[in-house]
PDB file of N, CA and C in Angstrom:
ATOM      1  N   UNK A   1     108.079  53.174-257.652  1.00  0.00           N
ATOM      2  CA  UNK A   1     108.234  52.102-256.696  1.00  0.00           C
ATOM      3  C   UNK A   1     107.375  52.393-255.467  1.00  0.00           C
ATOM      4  N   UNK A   2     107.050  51.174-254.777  1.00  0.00           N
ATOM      5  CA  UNK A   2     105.902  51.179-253.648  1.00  0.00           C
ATOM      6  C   UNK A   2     106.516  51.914-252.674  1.00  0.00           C
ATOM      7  N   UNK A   3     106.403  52.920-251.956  1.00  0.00           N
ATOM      8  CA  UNK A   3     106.958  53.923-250.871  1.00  0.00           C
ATOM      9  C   UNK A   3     107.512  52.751-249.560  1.00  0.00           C
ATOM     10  N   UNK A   4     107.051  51.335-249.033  1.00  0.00           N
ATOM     11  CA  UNK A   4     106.949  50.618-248.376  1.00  0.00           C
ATOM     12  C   UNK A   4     108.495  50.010-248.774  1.00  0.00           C
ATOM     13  N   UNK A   5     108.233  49.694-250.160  1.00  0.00           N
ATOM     14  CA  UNK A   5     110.181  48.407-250.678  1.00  0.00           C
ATOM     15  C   UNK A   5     110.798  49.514-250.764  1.00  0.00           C
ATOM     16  N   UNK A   6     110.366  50.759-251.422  1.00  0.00           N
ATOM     17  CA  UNK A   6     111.263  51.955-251.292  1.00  0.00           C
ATOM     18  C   UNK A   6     112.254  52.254-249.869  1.00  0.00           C
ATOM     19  N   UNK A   7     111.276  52.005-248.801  1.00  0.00           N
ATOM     20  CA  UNK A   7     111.523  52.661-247.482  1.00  0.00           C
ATOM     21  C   UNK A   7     112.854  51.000-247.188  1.00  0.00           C
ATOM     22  N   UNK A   8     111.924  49.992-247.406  1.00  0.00           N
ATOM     23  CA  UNK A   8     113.054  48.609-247.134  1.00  0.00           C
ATOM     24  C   UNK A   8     114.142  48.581-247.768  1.00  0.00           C
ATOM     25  N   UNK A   9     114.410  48.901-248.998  1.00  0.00           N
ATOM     26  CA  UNK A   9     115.658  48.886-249.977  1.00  0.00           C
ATOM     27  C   UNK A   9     116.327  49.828-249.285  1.00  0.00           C
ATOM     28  N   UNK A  10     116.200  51.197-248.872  1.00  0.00           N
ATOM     29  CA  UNK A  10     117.255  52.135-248.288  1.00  0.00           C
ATOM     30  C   UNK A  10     117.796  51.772-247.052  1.00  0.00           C
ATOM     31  N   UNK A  11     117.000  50.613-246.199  1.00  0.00           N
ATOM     32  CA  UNK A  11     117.518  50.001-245.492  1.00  0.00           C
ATOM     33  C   UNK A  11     118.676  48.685-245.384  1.00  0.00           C
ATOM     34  N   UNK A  12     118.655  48.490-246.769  1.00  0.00           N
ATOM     35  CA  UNK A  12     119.947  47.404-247.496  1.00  0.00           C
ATOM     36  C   UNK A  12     118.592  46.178-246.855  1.00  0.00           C
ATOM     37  N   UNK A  13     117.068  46.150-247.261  1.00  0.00           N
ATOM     38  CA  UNK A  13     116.680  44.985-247.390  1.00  0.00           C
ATOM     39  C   UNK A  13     116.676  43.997-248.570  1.00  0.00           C
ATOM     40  N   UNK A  14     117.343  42.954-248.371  1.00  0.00           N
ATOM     41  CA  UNK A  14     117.198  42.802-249.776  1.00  0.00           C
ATOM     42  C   UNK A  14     116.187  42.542-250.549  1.00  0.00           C
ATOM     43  N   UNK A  15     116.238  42.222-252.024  1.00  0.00           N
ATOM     44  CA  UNK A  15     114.558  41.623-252.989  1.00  0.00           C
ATOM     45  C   UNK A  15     114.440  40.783-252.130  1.00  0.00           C
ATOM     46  N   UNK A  16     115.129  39.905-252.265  1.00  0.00           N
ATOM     47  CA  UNK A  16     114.198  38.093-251.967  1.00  0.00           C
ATOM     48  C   UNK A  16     114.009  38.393-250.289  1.00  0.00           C
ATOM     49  N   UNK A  17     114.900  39.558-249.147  1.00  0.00           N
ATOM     50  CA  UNK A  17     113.883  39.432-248.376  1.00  0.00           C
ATOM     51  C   UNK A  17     112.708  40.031-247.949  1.00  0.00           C
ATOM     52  N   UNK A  18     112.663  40.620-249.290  1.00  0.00           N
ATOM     53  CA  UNK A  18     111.216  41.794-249.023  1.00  0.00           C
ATOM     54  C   UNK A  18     110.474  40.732-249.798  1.00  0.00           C
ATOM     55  N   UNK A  19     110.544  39.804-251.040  1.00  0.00           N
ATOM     56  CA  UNK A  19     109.554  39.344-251.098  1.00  0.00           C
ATOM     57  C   UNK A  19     108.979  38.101-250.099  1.00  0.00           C
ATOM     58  N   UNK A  20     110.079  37.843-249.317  1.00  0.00           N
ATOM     59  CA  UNK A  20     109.761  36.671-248.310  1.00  0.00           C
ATOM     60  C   UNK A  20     108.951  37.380-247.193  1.00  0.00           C
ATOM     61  N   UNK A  21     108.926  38.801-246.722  1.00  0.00           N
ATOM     62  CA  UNK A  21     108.227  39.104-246.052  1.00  0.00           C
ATOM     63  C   UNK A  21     106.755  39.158-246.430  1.00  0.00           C
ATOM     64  N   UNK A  22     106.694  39.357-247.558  1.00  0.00           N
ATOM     65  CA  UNK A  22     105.121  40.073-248.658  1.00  0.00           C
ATOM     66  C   UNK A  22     104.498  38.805-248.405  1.00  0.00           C
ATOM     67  N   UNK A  23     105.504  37.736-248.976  1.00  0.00           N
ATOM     68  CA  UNK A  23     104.656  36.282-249.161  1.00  0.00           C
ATOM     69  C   UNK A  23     104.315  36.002-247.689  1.00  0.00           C
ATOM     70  N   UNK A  24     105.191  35.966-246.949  1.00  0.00           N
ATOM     71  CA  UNK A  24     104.712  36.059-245.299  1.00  0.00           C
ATOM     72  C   UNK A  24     103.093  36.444-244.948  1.00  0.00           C
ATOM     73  N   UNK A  25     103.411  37.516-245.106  1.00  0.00           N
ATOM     74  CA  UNK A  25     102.213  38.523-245.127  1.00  0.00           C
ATOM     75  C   UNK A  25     101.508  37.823-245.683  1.00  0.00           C
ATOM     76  N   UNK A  26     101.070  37.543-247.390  1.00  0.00           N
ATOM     77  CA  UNK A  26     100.017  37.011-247.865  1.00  0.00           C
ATOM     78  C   UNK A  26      99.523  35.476-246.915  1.00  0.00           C
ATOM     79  N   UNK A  27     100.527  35.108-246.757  1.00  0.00           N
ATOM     80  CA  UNK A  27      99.864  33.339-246.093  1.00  0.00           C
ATOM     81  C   UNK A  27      99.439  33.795-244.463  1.00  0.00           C
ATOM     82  N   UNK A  28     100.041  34.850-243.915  1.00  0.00           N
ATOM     83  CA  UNK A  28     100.080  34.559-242.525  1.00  0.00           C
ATOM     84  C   UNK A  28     100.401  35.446-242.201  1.00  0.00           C
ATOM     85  N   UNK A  29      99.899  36.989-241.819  1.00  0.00           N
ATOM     86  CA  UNK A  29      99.780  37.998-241.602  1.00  0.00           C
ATOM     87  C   UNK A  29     100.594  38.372-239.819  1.00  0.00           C
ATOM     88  N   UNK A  30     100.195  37.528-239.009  1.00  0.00           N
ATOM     89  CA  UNK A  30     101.280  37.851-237.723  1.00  0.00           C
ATOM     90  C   UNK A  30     102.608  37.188-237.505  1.00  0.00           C
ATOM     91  N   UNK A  31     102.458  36.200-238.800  1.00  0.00           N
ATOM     92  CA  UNK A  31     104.119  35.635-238.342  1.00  0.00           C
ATOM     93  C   UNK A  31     104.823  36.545-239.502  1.00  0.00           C
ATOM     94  N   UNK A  32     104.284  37.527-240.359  1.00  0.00           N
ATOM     95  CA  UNK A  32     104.664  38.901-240.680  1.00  0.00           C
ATOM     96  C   UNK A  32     105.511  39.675-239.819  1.00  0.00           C
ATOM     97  N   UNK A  33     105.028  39.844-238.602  1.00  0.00           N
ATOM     98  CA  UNK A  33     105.784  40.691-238.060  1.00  0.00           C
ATOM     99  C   UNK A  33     107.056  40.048-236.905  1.00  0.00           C
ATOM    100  N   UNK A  34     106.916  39.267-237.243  1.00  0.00           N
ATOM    101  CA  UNK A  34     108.528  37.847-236.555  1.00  0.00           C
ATOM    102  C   UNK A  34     109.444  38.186-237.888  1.00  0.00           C
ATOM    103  N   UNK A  35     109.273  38.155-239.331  1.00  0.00           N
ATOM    104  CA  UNK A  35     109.521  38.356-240.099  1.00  0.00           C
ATOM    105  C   UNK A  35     110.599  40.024-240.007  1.00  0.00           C
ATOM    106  N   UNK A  36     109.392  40.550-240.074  1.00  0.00           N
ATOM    107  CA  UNK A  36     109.726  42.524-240.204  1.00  0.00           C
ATOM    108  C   UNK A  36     110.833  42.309-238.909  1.00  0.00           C
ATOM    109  N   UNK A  37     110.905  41.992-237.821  1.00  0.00           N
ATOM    110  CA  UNK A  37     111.724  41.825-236.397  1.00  0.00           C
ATOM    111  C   UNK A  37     113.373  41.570-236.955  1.00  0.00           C
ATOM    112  N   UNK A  38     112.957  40.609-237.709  1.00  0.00           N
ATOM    113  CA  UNK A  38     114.362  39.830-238.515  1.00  0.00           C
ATOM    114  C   UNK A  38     115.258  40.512-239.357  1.00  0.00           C
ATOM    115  N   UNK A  39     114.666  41.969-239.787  1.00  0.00           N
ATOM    116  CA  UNK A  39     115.235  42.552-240.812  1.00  0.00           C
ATOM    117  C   UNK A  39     116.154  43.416-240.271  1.00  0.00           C
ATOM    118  N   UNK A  40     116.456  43.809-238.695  1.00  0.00           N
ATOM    119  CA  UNK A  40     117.432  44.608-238.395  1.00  0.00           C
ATOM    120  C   UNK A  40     116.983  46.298-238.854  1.00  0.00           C
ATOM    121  N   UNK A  41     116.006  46.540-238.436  1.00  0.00           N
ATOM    122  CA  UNK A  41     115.811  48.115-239.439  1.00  0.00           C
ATOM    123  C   UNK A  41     115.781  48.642-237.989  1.00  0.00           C
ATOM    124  N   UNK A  42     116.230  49.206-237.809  1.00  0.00           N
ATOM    125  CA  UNK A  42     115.874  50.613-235.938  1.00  0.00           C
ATOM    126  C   UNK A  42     114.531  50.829-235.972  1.00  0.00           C
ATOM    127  N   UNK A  43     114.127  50.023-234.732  1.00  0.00           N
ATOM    128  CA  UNK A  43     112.807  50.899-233.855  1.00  0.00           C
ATOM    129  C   UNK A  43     112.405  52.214-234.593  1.00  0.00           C
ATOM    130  N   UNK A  44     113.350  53.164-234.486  1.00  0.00           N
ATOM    131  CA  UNK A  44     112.342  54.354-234.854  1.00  0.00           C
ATOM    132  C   UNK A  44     112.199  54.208-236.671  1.00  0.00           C
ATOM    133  N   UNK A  45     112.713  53.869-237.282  1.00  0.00           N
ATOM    134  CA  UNK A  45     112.325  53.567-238.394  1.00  0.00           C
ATOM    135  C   UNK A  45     111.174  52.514-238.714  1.00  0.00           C
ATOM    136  N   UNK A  46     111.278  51.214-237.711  1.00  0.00           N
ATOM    137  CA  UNK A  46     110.084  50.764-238.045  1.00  0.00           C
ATOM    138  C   UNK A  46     109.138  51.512-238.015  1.00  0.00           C
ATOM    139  N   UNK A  47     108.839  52.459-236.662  1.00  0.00           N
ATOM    140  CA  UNK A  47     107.615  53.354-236.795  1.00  0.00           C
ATOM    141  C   UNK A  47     106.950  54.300-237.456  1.00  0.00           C
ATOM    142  N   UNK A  48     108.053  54.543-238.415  1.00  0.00           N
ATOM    143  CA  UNK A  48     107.763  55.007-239.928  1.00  0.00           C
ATOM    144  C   UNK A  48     107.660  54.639-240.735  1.00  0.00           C
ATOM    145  N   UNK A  49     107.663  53.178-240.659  1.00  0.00           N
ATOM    146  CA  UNK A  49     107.139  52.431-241.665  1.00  0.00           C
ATOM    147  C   UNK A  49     105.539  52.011-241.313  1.00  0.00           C
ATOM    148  N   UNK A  50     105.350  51.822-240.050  1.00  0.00           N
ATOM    149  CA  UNK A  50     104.081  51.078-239.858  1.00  0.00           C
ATOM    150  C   UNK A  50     102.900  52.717-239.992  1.00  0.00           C
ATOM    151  N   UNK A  51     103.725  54.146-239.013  1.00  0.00           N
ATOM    152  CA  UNK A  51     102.329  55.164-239.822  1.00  0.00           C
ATOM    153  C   UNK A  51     102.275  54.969-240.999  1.00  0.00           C
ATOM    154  N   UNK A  52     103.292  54.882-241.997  1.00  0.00           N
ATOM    155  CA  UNK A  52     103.028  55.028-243.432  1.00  0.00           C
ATOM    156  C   UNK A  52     102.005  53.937-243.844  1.00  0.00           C
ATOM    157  N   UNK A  53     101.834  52.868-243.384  1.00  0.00           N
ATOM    158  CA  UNK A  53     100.932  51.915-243.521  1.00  0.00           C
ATOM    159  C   UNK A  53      99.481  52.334-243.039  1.00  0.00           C
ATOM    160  N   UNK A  54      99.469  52.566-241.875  1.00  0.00           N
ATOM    161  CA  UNK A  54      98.600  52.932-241.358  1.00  0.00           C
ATOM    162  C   UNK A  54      98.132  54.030-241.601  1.00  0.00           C
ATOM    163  N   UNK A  55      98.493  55.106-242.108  1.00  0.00           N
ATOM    164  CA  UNK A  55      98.342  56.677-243.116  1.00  0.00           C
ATOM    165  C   UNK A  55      97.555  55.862-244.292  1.00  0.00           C
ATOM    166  N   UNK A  56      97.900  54.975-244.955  1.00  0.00           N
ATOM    167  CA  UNK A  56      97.740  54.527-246.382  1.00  0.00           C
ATOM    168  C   UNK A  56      97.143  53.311-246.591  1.00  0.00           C
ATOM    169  N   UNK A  57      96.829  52.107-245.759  1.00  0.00           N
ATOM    170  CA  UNK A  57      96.788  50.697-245.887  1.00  0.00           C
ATOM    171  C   UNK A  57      96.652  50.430-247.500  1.00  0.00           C
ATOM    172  N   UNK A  58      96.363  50.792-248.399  1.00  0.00           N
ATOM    173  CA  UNK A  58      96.330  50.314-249.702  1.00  0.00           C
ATOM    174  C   UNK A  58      97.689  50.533-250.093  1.00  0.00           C
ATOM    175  N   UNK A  59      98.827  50.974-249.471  1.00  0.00           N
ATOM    176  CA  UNK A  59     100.501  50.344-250.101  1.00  0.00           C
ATOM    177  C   UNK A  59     100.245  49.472-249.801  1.00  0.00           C
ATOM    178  N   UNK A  60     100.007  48.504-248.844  1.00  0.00           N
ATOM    179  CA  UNK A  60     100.331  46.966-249.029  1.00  0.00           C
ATOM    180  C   UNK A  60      99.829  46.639-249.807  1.00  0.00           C
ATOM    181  N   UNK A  61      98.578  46.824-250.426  1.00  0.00           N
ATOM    182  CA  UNK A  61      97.936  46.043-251.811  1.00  0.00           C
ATOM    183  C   UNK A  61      98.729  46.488-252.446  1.00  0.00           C
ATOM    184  N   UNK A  62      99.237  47.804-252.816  1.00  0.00           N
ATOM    185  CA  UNK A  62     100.460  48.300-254.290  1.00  0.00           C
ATOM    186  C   UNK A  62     101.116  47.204-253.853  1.00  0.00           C
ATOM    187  N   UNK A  63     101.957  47.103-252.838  1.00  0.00           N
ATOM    188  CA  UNK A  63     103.391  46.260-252.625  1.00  0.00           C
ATOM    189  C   UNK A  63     103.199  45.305-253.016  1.00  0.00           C
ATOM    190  N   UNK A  64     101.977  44.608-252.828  1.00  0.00           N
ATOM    191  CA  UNK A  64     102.039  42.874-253.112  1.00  0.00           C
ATOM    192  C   UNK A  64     101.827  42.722-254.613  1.00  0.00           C
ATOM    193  N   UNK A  65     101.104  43.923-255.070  1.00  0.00           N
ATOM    194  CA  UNK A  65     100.825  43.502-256.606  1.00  0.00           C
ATOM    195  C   UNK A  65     101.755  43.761-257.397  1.00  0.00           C
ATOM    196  N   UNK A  66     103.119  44.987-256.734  1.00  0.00           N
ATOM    197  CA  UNK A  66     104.033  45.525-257.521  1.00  0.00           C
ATOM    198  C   UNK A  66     104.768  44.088-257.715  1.00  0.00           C
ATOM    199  N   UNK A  67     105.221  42.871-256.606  1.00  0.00           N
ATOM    200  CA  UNK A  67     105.376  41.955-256.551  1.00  0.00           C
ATOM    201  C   UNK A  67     105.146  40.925-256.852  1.00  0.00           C
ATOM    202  N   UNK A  68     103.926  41.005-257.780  1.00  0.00           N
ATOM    203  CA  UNK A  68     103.135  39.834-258.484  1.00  0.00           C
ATOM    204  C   UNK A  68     102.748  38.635-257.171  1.00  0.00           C
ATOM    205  N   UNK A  69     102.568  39.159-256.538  1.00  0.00           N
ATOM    206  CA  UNK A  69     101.946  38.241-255.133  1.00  0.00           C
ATOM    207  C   UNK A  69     100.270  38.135-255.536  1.00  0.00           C
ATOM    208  N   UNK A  70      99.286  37.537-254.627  1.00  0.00           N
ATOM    209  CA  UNK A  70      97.844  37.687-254.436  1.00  0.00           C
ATOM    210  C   UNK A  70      97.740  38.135-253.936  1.00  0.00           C
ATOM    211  N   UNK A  71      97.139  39.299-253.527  1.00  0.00           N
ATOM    212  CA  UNK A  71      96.371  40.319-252.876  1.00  0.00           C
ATOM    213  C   UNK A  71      95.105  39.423-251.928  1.00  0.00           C
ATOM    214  N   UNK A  72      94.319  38.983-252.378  1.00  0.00           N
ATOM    215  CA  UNK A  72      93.276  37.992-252.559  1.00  0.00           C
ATOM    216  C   UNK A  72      93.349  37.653-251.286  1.00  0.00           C
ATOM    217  N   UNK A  73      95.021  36.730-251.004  1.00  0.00           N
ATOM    218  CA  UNK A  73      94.984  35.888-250.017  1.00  0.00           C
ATOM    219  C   UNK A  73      95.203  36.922-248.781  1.00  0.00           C
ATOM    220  N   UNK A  74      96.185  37.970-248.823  1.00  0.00           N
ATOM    221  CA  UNK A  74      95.745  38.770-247.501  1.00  0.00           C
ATOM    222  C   UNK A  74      94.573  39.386-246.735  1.00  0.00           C
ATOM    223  N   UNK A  75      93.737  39.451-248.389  1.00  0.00           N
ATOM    224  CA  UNK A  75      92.638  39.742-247.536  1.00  0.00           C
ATOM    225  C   UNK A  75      91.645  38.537-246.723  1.00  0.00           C
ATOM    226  N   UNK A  76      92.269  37.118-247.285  1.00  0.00           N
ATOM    227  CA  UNK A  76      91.240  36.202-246.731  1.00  0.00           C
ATOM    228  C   UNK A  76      92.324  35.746-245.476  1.00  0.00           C
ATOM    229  N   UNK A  77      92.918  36.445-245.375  1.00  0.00           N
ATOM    230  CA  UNK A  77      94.103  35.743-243.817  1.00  0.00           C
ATOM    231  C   UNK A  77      93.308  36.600-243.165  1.00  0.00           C
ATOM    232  N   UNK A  78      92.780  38.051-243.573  1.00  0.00           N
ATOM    233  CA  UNK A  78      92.667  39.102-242.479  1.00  0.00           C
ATOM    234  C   UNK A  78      91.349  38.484-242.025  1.00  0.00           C
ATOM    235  N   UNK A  79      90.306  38.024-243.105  1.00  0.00           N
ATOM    236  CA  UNK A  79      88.932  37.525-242.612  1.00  0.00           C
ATOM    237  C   UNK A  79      88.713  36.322-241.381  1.00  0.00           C
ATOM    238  N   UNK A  80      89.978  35.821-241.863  1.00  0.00           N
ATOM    239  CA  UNK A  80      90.234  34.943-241.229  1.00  0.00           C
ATOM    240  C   UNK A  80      90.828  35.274-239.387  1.00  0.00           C
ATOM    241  N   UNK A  81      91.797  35.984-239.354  1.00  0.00           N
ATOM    242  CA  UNK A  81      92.282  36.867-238.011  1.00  0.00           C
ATOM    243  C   UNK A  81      90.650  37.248-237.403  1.00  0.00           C
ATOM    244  N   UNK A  82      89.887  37.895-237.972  1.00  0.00           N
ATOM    245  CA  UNK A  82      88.417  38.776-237.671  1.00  0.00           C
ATOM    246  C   UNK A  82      87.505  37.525-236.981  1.00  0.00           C
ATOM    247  N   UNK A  83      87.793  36.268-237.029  1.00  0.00           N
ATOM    248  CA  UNK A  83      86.778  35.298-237.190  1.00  0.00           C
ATOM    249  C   UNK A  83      86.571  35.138-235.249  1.00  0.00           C
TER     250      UNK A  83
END
């Protein structure tokens, strides 16, 4: 399992709201983190979630694909953020 839903599930996140965050993410990358806000996880845990991201950025591609999401589209939200 992706170290990322790993880290959310021990937090009692549930599936459908980890995949509502992913899909978040894929369409719309900063209302992502209004999303992540919503989940109730402690400050200092978020920040172990976001080095682990930031240590790794290719878990989010695992996560979304472990999820059968598009990958595709996060990267064209991010091109899009860059513009």
């Amino acid at each position: 399992m992706n170290p990322i839903i790993a880290m959310l599930k021990e937090h009692q996140v549930s599936d459908s709201q980890i995949q509502s965050l992913f899909q978040t993410l894929t369409e719309n990358p900063l209302m992502a983190m209004g999303v992540i806000s919503q989940l109730g996880i402690a400050p200092e845990k978020l920040q172990q979630l976001m080095a682990m991201v930031m240590q790794n950025p290719g878990l989010i591609k695992q996560a979304v694909e472990e999820l059968g999401l598009d990958f595709a589209k996060v990267e064209a939200a991010k091109a899009q953020l860059q513009k």
